[in-house]
N, C-alpha and C. Protein backbone atom coordinates (compact mmCIF):
# COMPACT_ATOMS: atom_id res chain seq x y z
N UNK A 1 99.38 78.39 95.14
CA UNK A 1 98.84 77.81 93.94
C UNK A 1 99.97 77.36 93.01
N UNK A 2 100.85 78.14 92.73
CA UNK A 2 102.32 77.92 92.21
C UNK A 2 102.92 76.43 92.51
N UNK A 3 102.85 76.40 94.08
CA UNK A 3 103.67 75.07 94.19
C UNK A 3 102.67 74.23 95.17
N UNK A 4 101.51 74.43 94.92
CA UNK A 4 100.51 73.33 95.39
C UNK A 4 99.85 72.55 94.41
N UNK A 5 99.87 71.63 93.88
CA UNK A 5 98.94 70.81 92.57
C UNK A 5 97.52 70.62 93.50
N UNK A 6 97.03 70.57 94.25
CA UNK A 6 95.78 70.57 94.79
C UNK A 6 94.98 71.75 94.57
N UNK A 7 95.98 72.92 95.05
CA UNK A 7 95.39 74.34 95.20
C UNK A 7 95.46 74.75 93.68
N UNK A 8 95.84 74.46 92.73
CA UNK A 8 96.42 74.79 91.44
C UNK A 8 94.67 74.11 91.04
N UNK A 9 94.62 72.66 90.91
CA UNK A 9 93.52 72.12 90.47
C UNK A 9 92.51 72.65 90.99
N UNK A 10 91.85 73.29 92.19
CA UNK A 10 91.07 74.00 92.77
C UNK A 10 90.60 75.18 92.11
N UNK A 11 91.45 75.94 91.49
CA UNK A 11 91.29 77.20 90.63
C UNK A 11 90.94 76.72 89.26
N UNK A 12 91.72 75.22 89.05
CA UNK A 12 91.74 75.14 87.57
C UNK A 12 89.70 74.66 87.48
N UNK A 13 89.30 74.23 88.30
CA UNK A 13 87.86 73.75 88.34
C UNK A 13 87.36 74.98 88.36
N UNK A 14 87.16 76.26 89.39
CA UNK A 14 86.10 76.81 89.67
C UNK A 14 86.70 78.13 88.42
N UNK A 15 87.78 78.01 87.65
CA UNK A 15 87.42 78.92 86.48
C UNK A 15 86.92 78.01 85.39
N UNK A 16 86.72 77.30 85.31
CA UNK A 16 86.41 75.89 84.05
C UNK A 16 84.57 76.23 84.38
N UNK A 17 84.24 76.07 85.78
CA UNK A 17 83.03 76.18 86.51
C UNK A 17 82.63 77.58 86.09
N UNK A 18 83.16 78.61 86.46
CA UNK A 18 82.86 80.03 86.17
C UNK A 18 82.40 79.80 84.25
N UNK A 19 83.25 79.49 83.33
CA UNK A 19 83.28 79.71 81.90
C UNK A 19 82.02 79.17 81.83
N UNK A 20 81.72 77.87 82.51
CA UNK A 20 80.54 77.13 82.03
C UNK A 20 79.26 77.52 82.07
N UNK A 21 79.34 78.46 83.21
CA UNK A 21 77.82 78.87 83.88
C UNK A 21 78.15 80.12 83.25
N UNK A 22 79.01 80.50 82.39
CA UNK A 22 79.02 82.23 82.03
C UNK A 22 79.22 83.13 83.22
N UNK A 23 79.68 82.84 84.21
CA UNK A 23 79.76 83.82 85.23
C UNK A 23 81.30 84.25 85.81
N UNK A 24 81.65 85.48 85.89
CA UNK A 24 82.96 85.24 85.88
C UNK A 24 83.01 85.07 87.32
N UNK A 25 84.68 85.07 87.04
CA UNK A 25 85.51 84.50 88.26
C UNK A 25 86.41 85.73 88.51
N UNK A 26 86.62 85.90 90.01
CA UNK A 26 87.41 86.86 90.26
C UNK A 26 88.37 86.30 91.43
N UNK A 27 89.69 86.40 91.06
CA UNK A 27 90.66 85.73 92.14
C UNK A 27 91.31 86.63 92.95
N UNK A 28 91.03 86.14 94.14
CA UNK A 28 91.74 87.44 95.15
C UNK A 28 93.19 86.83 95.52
N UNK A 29 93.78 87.89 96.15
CA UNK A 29 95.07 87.50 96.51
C UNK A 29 96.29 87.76 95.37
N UNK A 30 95.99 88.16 94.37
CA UNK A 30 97.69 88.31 93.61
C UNK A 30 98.07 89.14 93.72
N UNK A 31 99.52 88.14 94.12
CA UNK A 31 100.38 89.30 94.70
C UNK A 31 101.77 89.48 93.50
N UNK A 32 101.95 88.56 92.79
CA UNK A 32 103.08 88.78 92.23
C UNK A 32 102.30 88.44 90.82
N UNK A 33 103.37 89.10 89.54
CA UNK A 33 103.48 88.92 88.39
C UNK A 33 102.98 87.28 87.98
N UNK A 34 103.71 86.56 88.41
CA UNK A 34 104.17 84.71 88.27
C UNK A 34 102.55 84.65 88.42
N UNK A 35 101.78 84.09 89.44
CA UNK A 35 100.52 84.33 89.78
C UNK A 35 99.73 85.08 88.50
N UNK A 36 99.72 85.68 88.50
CA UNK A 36 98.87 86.72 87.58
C UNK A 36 98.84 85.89 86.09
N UNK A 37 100.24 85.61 85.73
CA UNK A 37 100.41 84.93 84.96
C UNK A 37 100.14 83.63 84.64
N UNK A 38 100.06 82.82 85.37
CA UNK A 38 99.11 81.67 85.92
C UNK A 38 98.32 81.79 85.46
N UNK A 39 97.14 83.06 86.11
CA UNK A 39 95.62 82.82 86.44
C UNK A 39 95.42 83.14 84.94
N UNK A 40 96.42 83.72 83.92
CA UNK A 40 95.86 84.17 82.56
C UNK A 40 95.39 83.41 81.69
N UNK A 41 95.99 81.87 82.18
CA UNK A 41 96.12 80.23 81.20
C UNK A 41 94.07 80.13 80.81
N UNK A 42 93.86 80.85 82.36
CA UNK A 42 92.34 79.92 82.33
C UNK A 42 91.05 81.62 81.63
N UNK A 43 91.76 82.23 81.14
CA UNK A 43 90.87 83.17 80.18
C UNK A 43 90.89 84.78 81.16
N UNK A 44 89.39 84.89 81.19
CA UNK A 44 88.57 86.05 81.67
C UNK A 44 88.61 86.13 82.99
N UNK A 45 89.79 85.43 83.30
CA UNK A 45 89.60 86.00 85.30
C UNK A 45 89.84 87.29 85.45
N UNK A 46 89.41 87.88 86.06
CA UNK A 46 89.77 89.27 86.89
C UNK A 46 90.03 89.14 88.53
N UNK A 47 90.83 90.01 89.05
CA UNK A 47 91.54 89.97 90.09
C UNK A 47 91.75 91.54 91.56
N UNK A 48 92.20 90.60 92.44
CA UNK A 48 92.94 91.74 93.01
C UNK A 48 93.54 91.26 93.82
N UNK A 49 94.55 92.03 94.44
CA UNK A 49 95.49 92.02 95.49
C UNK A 49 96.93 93.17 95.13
N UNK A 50 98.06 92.87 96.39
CA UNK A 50 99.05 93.72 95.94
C UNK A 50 99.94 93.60 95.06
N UNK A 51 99.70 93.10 93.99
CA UNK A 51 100.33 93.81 92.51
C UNK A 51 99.36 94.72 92.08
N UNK A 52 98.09 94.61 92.21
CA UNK A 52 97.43 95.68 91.85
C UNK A 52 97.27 96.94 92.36
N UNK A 53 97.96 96.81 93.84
CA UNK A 53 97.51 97.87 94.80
C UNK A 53 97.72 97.42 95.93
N UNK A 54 98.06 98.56 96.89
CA UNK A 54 98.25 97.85 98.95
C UNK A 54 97.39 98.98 98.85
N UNK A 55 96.93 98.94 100.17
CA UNK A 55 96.08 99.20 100.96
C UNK A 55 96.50 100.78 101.07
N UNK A 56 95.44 101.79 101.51
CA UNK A 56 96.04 102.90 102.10
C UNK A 56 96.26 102.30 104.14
N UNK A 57 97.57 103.28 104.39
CA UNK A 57 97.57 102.82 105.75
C UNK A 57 96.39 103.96 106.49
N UNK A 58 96.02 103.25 107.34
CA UNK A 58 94.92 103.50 108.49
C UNK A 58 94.50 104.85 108.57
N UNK A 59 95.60 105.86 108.92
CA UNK A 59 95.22 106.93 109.28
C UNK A 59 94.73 107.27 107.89
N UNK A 60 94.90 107.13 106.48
CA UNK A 60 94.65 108.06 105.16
C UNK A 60 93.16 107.21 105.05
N UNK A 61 92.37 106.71 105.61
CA UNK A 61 91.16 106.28 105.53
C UNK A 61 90.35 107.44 106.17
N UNK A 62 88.60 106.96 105.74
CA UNK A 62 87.96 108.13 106.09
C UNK A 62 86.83 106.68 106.99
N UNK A 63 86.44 107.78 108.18
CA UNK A 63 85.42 106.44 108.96
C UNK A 63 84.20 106.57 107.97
N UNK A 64 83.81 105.11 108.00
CA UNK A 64 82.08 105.15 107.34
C UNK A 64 81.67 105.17 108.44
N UNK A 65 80.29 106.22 107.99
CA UNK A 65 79.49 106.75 109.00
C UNK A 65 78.09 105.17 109.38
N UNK A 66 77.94 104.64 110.32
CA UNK A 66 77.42 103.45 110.06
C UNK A 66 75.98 103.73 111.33
């Protein structure tokens, strides 16, 4: 998104889209500060990825019983 103007305008619509309809927007994938900082230009996004958090590895998971 950083160094794509396509992918940049893509976000810049569907949070413009989100504000309009009142519904938020939640962006997955941030991984760095820069990003985060970005996504702040366009308001009330909320987020996730690894700046927020990695994953536990495999074994520290519990199976869902399905």
């Amino acid at each position: 998104m950083l160094d794509d103007e396509d992918s940049a305008a893509i976000v810049r619509a569907v949070a413009t889209l989100g504000e309009g309809l009142h519904m938020p927007v939640t962006a997955e994938g941030i991984e760095t500060q820069a990003v985060l900082d970005h996504l702040r230009q366009y308001g009330g996004i909320t987020g996730q990825g690894y700046l927020y958090g990695r994953p536990p590895p495999r074994g520290r998971t519990r199976r869902m019983a399905g």
